[in-house]
N, C-alpha and C. Protein backbone atom coordinates (compact mmCIF):
# COMPACT_ATOMS: atom_id res chain seq x y z
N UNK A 1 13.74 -22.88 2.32
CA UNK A 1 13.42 -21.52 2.74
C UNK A 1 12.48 -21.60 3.94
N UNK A 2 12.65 -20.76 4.64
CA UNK A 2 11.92 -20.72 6.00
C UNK A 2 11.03 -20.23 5.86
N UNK A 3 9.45 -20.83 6.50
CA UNK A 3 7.94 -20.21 6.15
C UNK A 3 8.12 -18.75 6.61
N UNK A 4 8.57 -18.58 7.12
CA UNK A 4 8.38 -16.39 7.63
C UNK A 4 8.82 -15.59 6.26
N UNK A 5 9.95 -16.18 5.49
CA UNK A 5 10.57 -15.71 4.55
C UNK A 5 9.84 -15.95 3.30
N UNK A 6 9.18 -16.91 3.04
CA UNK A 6 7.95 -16.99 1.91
C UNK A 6 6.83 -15.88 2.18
N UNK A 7 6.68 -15.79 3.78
CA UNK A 7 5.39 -14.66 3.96
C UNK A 7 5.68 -12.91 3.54
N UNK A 8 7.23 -12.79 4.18
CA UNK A 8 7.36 -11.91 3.92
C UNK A 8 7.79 -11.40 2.53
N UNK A 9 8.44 -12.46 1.69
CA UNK A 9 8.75 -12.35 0.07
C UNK A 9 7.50 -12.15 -0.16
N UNK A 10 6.38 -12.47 0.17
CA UNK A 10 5.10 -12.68 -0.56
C UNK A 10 4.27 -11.14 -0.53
N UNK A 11 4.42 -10.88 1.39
CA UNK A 11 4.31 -9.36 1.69
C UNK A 11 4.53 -8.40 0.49
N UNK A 12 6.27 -8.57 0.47
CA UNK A 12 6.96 -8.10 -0.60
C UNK A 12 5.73 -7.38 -1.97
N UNK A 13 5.66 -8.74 -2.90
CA UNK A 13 4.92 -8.78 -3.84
C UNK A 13 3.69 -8.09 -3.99
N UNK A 14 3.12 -8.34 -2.99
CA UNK A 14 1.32 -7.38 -3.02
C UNK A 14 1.61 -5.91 -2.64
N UNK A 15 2.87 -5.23 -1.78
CA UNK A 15 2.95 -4.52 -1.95
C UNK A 15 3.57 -3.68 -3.47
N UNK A 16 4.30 -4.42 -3.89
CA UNK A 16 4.94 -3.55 -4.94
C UNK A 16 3.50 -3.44 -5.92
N UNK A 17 2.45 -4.77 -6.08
CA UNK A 17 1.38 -4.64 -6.96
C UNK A 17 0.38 -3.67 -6.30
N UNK A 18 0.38 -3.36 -5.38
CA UNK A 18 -0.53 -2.08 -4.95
C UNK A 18 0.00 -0.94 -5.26
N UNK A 19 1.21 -0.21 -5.33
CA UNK A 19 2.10 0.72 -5.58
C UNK A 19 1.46 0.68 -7.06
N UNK A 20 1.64 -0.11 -7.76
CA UNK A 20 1.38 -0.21 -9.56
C UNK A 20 -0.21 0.01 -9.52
N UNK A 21 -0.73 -0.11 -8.94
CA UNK A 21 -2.41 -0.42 -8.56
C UNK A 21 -2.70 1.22 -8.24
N UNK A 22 -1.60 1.27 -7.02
CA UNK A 22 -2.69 2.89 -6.73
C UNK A 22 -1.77 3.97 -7.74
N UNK A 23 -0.62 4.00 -8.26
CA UNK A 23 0.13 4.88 -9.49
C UNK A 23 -1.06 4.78 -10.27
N UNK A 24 -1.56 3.97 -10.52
CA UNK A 24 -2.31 3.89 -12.16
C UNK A 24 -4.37 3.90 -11.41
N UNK A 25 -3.73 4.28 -11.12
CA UNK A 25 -5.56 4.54 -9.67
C UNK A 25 -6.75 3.91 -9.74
N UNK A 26 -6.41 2.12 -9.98
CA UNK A 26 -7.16 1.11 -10.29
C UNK A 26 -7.49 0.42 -8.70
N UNK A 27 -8.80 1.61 -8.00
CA UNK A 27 -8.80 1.66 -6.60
C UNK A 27 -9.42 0.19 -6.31
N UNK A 28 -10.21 -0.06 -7.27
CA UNK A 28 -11.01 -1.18 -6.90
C UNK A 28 -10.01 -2.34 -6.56
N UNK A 29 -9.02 -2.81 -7.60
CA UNK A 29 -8.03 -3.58 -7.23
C UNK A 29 -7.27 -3.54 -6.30
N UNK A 30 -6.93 -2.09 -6.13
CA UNK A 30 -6.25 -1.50 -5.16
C UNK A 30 -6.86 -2.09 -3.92
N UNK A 31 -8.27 -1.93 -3.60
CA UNK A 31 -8.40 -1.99 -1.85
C UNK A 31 -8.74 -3.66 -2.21
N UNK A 32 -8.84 -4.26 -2.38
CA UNK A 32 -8.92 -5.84 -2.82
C UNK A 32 -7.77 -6.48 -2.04
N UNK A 33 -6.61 -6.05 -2.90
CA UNK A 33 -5.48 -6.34 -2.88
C UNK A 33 -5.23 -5.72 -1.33
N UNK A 34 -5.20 -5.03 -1.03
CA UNK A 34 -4.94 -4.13 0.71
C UNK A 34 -5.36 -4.80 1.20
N UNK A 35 -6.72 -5.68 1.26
CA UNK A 35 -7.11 -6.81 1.78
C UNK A 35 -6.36 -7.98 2.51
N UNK A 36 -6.25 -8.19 1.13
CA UNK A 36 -5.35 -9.31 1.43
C UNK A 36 -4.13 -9.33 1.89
N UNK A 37 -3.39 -8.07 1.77
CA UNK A 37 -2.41 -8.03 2.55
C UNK A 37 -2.07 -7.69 3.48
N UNK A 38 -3.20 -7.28 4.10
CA UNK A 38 -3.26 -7.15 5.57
C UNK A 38 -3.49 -8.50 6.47
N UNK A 39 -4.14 -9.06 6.20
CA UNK A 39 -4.16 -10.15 6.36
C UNK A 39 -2.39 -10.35 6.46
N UNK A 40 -2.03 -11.27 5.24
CA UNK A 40 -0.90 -11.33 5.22
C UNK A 40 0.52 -10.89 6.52
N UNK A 41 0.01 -9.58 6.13
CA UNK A 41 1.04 -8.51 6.86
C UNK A 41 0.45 -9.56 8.61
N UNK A 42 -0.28 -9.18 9.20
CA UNK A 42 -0.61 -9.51 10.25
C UNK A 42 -0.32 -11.09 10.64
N UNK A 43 -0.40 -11.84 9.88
CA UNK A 43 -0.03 -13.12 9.93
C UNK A 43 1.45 -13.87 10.22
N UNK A 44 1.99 -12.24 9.61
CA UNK A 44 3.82 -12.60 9.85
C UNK A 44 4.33 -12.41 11.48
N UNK A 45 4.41 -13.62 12.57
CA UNK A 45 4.64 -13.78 13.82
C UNK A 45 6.66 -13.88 13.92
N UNK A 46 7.13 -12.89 14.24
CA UNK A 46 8.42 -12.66 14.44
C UNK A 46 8.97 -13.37 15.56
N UNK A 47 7.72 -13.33 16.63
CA UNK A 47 8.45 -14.45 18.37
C UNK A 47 8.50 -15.53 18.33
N UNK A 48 9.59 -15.59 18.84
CA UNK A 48 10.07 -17.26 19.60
C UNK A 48 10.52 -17.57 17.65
N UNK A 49 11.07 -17.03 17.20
CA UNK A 49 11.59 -17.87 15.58
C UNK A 49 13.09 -18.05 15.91
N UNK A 50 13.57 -19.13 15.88
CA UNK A 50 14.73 -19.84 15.68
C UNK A 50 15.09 -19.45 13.79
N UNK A 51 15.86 -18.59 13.51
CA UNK A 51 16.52 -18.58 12.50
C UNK A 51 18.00 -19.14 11.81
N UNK A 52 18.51 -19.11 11.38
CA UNK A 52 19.72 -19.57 10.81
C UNK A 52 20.32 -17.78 10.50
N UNK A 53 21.64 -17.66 10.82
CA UNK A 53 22.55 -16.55 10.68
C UNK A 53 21.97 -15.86 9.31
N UNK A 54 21.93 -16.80 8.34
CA UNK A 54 22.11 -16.57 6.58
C UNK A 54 20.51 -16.16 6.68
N UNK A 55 19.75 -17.28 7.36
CA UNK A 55 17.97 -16.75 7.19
C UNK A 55 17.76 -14.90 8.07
N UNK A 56 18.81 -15.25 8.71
CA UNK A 56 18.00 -13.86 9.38
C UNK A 56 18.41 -12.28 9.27
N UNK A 57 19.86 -12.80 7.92
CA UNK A 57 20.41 -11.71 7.08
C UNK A 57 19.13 -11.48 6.25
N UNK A 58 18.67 -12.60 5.70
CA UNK A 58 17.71 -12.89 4.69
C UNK A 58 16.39 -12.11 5.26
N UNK A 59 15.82 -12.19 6.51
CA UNK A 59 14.84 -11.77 6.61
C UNK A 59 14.89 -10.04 7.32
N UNK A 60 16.23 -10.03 7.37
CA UNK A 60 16.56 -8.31 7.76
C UNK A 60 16.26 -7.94 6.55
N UNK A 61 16.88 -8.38 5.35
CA UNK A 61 16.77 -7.74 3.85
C UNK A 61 15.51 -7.43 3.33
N UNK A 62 14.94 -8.26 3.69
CA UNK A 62 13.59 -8.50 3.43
C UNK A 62 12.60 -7.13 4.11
N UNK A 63 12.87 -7.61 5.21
CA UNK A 63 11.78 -6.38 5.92
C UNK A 63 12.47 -5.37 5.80
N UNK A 64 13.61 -4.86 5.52
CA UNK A 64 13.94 -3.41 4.84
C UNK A 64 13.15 -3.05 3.63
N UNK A 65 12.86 -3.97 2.84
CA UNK A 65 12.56 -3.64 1.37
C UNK A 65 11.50 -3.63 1.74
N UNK A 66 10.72 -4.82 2.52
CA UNK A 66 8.51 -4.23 2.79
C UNK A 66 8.87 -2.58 3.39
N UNK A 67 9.57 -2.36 3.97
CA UNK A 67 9.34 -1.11 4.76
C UNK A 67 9.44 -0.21 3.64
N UNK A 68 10.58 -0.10 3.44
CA UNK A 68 10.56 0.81 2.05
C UNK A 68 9.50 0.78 1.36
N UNK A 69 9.33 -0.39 0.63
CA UNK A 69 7.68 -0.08 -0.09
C UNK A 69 6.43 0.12 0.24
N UNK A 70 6.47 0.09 1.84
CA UNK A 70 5.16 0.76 2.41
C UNK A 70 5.56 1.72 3.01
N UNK A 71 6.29 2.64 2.94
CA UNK A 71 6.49 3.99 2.65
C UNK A 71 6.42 4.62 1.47
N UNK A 72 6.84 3.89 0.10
CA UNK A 72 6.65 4.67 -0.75
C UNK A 72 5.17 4.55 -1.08
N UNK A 73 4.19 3.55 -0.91
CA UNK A 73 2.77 3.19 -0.54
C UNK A 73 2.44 4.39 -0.78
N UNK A 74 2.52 4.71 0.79
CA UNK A 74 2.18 5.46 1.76
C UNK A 74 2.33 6.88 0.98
N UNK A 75 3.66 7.62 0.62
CA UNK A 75 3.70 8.47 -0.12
C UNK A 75 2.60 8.60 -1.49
N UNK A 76 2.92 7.55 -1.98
CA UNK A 76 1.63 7.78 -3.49
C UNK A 76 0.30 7.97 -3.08
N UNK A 77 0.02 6.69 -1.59
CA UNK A 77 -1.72 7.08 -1.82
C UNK A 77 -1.64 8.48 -0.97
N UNK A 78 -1.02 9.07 -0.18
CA UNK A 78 -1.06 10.60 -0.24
C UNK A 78 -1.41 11.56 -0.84
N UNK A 79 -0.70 11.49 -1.65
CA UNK A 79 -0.25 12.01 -2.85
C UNK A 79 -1.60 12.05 -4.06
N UNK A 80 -2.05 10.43 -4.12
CA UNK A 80 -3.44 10.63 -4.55
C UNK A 80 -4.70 11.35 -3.82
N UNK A 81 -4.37 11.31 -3.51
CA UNK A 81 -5.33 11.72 -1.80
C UNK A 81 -5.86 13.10 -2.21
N UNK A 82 -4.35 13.86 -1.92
CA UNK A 82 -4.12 15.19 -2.39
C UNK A 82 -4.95 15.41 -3.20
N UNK A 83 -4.74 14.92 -4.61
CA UNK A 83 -5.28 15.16 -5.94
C UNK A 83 -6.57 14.95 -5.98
N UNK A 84 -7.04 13.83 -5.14
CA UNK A 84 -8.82 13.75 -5.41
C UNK A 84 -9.03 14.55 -4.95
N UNK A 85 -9.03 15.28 -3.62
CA UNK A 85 -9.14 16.17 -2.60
C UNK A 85 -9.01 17.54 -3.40
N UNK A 86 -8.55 17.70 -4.35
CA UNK A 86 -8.19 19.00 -5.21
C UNK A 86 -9.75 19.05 -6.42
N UNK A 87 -9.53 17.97 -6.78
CA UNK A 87 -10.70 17.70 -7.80
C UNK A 87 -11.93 17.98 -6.86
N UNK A 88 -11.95 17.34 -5.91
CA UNK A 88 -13.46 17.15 -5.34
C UNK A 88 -14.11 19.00 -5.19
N UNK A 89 -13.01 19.43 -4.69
CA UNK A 89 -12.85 21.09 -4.50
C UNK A 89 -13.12 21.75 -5.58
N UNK A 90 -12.66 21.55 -6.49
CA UNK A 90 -13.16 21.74 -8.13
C UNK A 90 -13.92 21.62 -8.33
N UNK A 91 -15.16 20.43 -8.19
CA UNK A 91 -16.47 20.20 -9.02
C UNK A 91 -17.26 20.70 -7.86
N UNK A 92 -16.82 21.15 -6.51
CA UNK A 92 -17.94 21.78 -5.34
C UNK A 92 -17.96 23.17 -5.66
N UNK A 93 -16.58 23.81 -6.26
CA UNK A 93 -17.14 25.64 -6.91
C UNK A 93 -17.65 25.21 -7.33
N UNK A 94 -17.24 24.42 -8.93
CA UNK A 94 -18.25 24.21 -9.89
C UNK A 94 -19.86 24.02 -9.80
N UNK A 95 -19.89 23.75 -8.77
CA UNK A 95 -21.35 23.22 -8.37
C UNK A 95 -22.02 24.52 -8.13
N UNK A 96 -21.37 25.22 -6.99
CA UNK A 96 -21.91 26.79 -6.67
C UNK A 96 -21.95 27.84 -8.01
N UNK A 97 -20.64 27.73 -8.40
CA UNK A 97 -21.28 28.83 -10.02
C UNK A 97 -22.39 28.33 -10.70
N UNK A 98 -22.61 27.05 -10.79
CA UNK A 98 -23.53 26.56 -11.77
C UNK A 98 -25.01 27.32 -10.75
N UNK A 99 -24.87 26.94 -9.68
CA UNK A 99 -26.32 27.38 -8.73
C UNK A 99 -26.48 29.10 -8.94
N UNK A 100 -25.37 29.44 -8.64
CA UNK A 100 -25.67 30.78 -8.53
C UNK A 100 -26.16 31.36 -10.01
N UNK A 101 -25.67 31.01 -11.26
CA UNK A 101 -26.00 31.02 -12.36
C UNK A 101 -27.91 30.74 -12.72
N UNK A 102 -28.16 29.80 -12.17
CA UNK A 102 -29.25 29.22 -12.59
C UNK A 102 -30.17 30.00 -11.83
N UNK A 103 -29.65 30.16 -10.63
CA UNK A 103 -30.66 31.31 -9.68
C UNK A 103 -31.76 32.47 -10.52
C-alpha cells in the first residue's frame, strides 16, 4: 500500500471517531482528536506522487469518503453549535428573570 493511502485511510478513521465524539458531545475528546487530525490532514502532500492506475482509483475513493465525512462533521458540529447557542440563550433570560425577581 502506498504511504498517501495509509494517511489518508487513517484521515479516514479520526474523522469518522470525531463524528461519534461530537454526536455524543464528548468535546474534550473531540478537540484532542481535531488535533491530531489536522495535523494529519495537512501532512497529506498530493504533488509530484507517482501512483499506480489501481492506487489512484484507490485514493480517488478514498478522498471522496474523507470529504463526505467532513461534511457530515461539519453538519453535526453546526448543528451542535445551534443547540448550545439555544441553551446559552436560555440560561441568559434565565439569568434576567432571576435579577429582575430579586430586585
Amino acid at each position: 500500500m502506498h504511504p498517501i493511502l495509509a494517511l489518508v485511510s487513517e484521515g479516514i478513521a479520526k474523522s469518522k471517531a470525531l463524528i461519534e465524539d461530537a454526536a455524543a458531545e464528548k468535546w474534550d475528546e473531540f478537540y484532542a482528536l481535531e488535533a491530531e487530525r489536522q495535523i494529519l490532514i495537512r501532512s497529506i502532500n498530493l504533488e509530484n506522487i507517482t501512483l499506480s492506475d489501481s492506487d489512484n482509483e484507490q485514493l480517488h475513493e478514498l478522498m471522496t469518503k474523507l470529504i463526505a465525512l467532513n461534511e457530515q462533521l461539519e453538519s453535526i458540529c453546526v448543528q451542535q453549535r445551534d443547540t448550545a447557542a439555544g441553551k446559552l440563550q436560555d440560561i441568559r433570560k434565565g439569568n434576567k428573570v432571576s435579577k429582575a425577581y430579586s430586585q
